[in-house]
C-alpha atoms as a PDB file:
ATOM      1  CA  UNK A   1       4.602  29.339  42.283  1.00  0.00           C
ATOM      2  CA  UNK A   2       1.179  29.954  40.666  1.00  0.00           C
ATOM      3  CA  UNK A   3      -1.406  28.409  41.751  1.00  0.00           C
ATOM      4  CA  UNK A   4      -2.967  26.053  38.730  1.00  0.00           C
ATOM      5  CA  UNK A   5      -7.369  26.004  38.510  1.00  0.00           C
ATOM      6  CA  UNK A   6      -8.058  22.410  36.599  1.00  0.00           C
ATOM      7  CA  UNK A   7      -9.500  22.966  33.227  1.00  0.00           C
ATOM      8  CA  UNK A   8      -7.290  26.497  32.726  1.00  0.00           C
ATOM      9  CA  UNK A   9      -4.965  24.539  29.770  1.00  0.00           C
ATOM     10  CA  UNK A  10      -8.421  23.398  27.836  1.00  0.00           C
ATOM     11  CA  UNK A  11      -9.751  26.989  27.951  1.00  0.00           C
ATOM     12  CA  UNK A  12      -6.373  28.411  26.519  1.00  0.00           C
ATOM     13  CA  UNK A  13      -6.325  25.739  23.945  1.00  0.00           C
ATOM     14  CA  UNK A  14      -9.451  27.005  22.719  1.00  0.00           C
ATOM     15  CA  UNK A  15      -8.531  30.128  22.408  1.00  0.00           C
ATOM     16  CA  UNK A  16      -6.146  29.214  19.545  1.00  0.00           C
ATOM     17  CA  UNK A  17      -6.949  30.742  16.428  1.00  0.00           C
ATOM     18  CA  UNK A  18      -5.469  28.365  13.587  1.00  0.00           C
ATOM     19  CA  UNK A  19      -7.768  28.235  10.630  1.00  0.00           C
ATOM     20  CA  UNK A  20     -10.152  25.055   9.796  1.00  0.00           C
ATOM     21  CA  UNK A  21      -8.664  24.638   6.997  1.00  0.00           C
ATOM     22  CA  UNK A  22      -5.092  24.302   8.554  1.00  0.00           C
ATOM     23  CA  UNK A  23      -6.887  21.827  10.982  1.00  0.00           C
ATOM     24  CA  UNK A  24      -8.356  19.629   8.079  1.00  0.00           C
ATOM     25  CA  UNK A  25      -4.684  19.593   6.100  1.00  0.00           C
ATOM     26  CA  UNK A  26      -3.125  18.342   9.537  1.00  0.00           C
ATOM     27  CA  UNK A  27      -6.194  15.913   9.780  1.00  0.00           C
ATOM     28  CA  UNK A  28      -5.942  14.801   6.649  1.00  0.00           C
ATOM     29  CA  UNK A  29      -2.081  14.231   7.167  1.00  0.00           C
ATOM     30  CA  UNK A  30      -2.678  11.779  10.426  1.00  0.00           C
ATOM     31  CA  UNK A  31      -5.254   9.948   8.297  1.00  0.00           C
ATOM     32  CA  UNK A  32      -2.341   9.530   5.695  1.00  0.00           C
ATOM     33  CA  UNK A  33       0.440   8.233   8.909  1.00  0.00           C
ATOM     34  CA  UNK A  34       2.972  10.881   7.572  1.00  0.00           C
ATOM     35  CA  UNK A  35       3.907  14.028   9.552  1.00  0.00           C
ATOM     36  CA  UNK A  36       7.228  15.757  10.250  1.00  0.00           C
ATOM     37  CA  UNK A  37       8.460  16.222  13.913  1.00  0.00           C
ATOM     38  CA  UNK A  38       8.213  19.714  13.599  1.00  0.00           C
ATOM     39  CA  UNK A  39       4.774  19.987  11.604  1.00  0.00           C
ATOM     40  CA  UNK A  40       3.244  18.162  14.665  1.00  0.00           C
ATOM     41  CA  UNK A  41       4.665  20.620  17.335  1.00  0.00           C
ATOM     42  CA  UNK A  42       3.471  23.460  15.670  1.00  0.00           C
ATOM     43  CA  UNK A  43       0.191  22.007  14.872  1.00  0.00           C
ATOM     44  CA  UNK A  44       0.004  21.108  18.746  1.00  0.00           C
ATOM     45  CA  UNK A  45       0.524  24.707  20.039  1.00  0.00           C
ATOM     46  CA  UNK A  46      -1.250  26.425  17.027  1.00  0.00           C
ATOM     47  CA  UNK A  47      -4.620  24.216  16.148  1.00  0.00           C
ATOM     48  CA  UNK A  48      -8.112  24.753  18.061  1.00  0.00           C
ATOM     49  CA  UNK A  49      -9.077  20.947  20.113  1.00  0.00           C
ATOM     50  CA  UNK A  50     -12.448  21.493  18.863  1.00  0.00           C
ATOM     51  CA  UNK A  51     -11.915  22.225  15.241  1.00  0.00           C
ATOM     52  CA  UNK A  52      -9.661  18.684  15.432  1.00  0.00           C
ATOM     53  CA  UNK A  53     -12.310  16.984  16.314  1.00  0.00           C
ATOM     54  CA  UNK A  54     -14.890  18.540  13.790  1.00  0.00           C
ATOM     55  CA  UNK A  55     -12.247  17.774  11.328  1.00  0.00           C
ATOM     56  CA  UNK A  56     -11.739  14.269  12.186  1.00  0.00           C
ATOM     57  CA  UNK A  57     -14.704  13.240  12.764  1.00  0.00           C
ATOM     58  CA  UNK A  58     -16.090  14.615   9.183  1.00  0.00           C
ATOM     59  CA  UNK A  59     -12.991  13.205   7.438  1.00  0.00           C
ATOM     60  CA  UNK A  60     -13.672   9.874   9.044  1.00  0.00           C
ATOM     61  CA  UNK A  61     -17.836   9.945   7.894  1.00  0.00           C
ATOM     62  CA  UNK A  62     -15.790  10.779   4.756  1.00  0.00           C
ATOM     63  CA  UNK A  63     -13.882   8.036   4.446  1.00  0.00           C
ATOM     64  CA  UNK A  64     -15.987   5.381   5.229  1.00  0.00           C
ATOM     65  CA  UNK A  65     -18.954   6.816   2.698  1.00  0.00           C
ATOM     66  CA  UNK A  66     -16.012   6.913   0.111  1.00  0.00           C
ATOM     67  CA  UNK A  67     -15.668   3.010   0.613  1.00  0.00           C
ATOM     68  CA  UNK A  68     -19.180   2.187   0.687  1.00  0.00           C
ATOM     69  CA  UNK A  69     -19.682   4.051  -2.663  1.00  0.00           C
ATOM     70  CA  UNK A  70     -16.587   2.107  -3.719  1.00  0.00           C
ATOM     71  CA  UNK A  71     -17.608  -1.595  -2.572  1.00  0.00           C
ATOM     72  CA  UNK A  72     -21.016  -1.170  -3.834  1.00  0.00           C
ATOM     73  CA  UNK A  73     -19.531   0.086  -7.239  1.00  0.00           C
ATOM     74  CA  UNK A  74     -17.307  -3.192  -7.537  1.00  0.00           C
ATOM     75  CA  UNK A  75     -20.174  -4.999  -6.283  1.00  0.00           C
ATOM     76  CA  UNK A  76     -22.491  -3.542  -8.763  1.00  0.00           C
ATOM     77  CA  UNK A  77     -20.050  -4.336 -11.636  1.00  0.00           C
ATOM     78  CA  UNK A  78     -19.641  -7.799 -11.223  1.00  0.00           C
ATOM     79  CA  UNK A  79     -16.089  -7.942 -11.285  1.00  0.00           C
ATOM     80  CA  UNK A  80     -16.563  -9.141  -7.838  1.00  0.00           C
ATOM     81  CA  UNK A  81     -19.231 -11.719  -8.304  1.00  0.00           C
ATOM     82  CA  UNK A  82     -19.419 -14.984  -9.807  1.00  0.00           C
END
């Protein structure tokens, strides 16, 4: 048996070399709730930790600009006003 030195899974992880763009289509697939079994395992053993959380953290900034734009855009219409 080997031994194991804490921290040795998160350096090999790191090592992976999936694309960013890979990493923002599987991102951009848990922001959506839909993903295939299989998709998800090989996005687990294939994707960078670090570009994930680059990725999610701009899609989120993303997201939530996109609805500000939008509410002040309804706001600014007056459909929503009376």
């Amino acid at each position: 048996m080997t031994a194991h030195r804490p921290g040795e899974d998160l350096k090999q992880a790191l090592r992976r070399s999936g694309s960013f763009a890979g990493t923002l289509r599987a991102v951009l697939w848990s922001f959506f709730g839909v993903r295939k079994g299989a998709d998800y395992d090989k996005d687990v053993s294939q994707l960078n930790p670090l570009h994930v959380i680059v990725a999610g953290v701009l899609v989120a900034v993303l997201f939530v600009v996109g609805l500000l734009l939008l509410v002040n855009w309804v706001v600014g219409s007056g459909v929503a006003g009376t």
